[in-house]
Protein backbone atom coordinates (compact mmCIF):
# COMPACT_ATOMS: atom_id res chain seq x y z
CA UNK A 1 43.67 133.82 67.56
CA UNK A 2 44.92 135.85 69.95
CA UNK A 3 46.93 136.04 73.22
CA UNK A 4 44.75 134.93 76.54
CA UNK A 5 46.91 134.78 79.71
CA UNK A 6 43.86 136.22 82.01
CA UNK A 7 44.27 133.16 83.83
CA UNK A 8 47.41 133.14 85.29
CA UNK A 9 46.63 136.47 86.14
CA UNK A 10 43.99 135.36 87.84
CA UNK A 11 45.46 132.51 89.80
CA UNK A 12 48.61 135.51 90.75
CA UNK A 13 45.87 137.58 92.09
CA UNK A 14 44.29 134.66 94.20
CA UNK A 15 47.89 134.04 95.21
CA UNK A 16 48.20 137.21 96.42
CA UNK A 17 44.73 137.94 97.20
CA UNK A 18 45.46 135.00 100.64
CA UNK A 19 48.81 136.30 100.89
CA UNK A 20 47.27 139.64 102.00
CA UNK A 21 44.19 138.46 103.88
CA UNK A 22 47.34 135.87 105.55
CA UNK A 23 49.31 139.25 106.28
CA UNK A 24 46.40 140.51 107.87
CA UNK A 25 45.09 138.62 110.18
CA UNK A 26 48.65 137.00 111.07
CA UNK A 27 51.54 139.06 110.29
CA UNK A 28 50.13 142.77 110.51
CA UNK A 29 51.44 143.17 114.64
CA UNK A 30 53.90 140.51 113.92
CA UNK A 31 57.61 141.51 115.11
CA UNK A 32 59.01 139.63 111.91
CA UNK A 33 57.70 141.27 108.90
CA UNK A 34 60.49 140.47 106.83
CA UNK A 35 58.70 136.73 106.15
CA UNK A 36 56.08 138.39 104.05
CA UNK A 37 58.65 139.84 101.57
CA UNK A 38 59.19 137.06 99.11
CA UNK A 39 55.39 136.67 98.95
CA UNK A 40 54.87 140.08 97.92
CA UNK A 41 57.77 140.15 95.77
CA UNK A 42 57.29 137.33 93.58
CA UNK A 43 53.04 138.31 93.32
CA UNK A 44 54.00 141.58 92.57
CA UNK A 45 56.77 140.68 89.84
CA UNK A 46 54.33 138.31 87.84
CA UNK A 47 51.34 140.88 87.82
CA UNK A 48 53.51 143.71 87.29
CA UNK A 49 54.83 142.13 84.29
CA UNK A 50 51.51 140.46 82.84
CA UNK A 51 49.73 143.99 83.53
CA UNK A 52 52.16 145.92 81.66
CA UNK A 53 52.70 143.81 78.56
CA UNK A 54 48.65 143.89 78.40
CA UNK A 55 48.22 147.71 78.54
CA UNK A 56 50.82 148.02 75.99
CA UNK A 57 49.97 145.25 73.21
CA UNK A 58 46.12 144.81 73.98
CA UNK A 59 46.09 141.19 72.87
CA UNK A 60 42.69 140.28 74.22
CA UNK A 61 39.69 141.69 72.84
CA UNK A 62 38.31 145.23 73.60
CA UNK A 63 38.31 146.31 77.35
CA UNK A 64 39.47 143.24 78.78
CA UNK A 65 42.59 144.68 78.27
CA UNK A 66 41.79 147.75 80.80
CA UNK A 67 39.86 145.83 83.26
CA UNK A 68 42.66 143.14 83.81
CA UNK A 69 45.36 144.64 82.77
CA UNK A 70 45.42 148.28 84.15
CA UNK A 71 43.92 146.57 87.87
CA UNK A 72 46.76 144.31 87.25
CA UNK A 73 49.22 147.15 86.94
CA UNK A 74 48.21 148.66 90.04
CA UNK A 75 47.94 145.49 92.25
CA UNK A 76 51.87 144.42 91.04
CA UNK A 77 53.45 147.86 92.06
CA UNK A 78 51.41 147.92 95.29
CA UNK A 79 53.18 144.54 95.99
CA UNK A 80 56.28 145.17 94.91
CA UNK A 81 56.13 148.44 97.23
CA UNK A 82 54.81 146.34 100.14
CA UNK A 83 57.78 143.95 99.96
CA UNK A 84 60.00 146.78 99.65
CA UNK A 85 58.80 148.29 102.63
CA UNK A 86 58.38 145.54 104.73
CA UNK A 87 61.83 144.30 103.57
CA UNK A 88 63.56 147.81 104.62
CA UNK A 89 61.07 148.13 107.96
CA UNK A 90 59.89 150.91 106.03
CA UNK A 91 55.95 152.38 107.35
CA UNK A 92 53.12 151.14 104.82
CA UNK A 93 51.06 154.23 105.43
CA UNK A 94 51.76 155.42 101.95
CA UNK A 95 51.43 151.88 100.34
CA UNK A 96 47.74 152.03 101.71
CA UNK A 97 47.28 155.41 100.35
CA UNK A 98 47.90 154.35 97.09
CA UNK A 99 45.64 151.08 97.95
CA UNK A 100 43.18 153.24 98.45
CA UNK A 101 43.31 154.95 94.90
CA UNK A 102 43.94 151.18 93.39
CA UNK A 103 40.84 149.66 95.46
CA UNK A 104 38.65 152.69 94.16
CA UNK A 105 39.66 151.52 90.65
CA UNK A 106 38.91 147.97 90.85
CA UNK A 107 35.65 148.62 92.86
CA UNK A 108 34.64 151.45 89.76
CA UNK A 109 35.40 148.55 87.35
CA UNK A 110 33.62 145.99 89.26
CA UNK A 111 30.87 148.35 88.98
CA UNK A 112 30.90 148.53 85.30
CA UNK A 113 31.65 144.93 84.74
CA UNK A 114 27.99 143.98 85.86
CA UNK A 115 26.54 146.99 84.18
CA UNK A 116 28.09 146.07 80.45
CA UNK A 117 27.64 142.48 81.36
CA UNK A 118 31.31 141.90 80.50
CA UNK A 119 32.73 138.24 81.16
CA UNK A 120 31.58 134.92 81.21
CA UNK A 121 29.62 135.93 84.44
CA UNK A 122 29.31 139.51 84.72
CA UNK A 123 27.57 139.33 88.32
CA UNK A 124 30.68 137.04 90.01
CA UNK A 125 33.29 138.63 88.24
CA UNK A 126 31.92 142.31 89.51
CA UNK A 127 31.87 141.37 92.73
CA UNK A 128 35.31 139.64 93.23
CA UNK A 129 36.63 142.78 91.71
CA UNK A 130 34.46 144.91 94.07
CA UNK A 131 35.44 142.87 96.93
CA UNK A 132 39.22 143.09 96.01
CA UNK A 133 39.28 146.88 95.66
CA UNK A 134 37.57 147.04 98.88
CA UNK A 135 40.21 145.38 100.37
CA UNK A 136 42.85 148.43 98.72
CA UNK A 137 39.95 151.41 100.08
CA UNK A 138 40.35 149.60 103.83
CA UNK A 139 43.76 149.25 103.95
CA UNK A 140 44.85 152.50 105.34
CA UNK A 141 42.04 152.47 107.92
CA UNK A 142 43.11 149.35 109.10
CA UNK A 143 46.62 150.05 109.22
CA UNK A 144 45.67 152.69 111.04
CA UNK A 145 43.38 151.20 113.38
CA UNK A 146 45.79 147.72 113.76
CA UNK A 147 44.63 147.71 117.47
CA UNK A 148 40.72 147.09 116.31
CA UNK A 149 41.08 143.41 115.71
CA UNK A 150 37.75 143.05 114.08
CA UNK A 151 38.89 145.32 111.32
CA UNK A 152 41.17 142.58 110.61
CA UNK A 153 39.14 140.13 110.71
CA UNK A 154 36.61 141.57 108.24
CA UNK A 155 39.10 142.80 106.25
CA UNK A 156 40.38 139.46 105.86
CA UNK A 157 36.73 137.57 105.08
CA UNK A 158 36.58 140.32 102.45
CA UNK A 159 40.19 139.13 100.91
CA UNK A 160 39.06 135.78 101.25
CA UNK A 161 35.90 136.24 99.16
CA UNK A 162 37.47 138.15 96.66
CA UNK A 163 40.37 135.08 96.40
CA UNK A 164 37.73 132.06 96.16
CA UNK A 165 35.45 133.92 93.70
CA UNK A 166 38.79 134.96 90.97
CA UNK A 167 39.84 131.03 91.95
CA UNK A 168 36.53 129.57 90.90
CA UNK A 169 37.10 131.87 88.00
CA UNK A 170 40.83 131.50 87.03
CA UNK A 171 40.59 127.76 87.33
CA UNK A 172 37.22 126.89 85.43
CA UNK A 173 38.95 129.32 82.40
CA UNK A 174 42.14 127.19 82.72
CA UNK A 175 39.43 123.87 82.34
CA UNK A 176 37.64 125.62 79.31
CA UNK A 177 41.42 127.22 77.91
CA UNK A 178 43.07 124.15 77.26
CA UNK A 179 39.88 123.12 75.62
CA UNK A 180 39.43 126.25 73.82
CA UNK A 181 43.62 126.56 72.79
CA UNK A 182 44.46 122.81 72.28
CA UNK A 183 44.80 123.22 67.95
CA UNK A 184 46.14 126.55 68.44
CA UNK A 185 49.33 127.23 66.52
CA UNK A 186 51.81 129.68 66.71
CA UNK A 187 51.68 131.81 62.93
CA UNK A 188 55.21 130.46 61.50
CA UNK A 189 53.42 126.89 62.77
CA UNK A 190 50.19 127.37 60.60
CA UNK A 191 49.59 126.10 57.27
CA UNK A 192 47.02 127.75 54.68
């Protein structure tokens, strides 16, 4: 049996996923940007952590481990940057740079996802992570652009998509999980 803690990644990156498309819409020309910090902080902490151990012990099977774990890499340290800049009033110009490098990962993955027919449901999961790394390719544009409103706006149905389809995801694994992991023990546990 092995390690499976997709899920809570999954339920961080819907976390953060509204925190975002939240920033966007309402705290982007905010005067108080300070509010978003401990958001960003604590979503960037757990995926940062989850993303790392993953890359480094591979305990789900076969590329699982790269398509969650890497994506998870990149989308903790792009919070964790974006509460440290917000906290120190610090420009996110180069935050979104690196978004965009992220986003192009995740939407290259997404891609790949449907075409190996990887996961439960290749087609769903594709798209949420095409529609999340969309959301890192936009960001600098929008930044940019902060006066175009209905760059916001999209940007933040596009978050919002992305959120509800890794929610429908992280939460019917979490239904099947404790089905799947409720005789499970831990190896000094087990008896032959």
């Amino acid at each position: 049996m092995f390690i499976n803690y997709i899920t809570l990644m999954l339920i961080n990156l819907v976390a953060g996923l509204f925190l975002l498309a939240g920033y966007l819409y309402f705290g982007l020309n905010h005067t108080n940007q300070k509010r978003w910090v401990p958001g960003f902080g604590m979503t960037g902490a757990i995926a940062l952590v989850l993303g790392l151990h993953m890359i480094f012990t591979w305990p789900v099977i076969g590329s699982y481990n790269i398509a969650y774990g890497e994506t998870t890499v990149l989308f903790g340290i792009l919070f964790i940057g974006t509460a440290i800049a917000l906290a120190q009033g610090w420009d996110l110009l180069t935050v979104a740079i690196y978004g965009f490098f992220a986003g192009l990962t995740a939407i290259v993955i997404g891609v790949r996802i449907i075409n190996l027919g990887l996961t439960r449901n290749p087609l769903l999961s594709g798209i949420g992570f095409i529609l999340a790394g969309l959301g890192g390719v936009f960001a600098a544009p929008t930044l940019y652009f902060q006066s175009i409103r209905t760059l916001q706006i999209i940007g933040t149905i596009v978050l919002v998509a992305a959120a509800l389809i890794f929610a429908f995801t992280g939460y019917l694994a979490y239904w099947g999980h404790l089905t799947d992991y409720s005789n499970w023990k831990p190896l000094p546990m087990q008896t032959r």
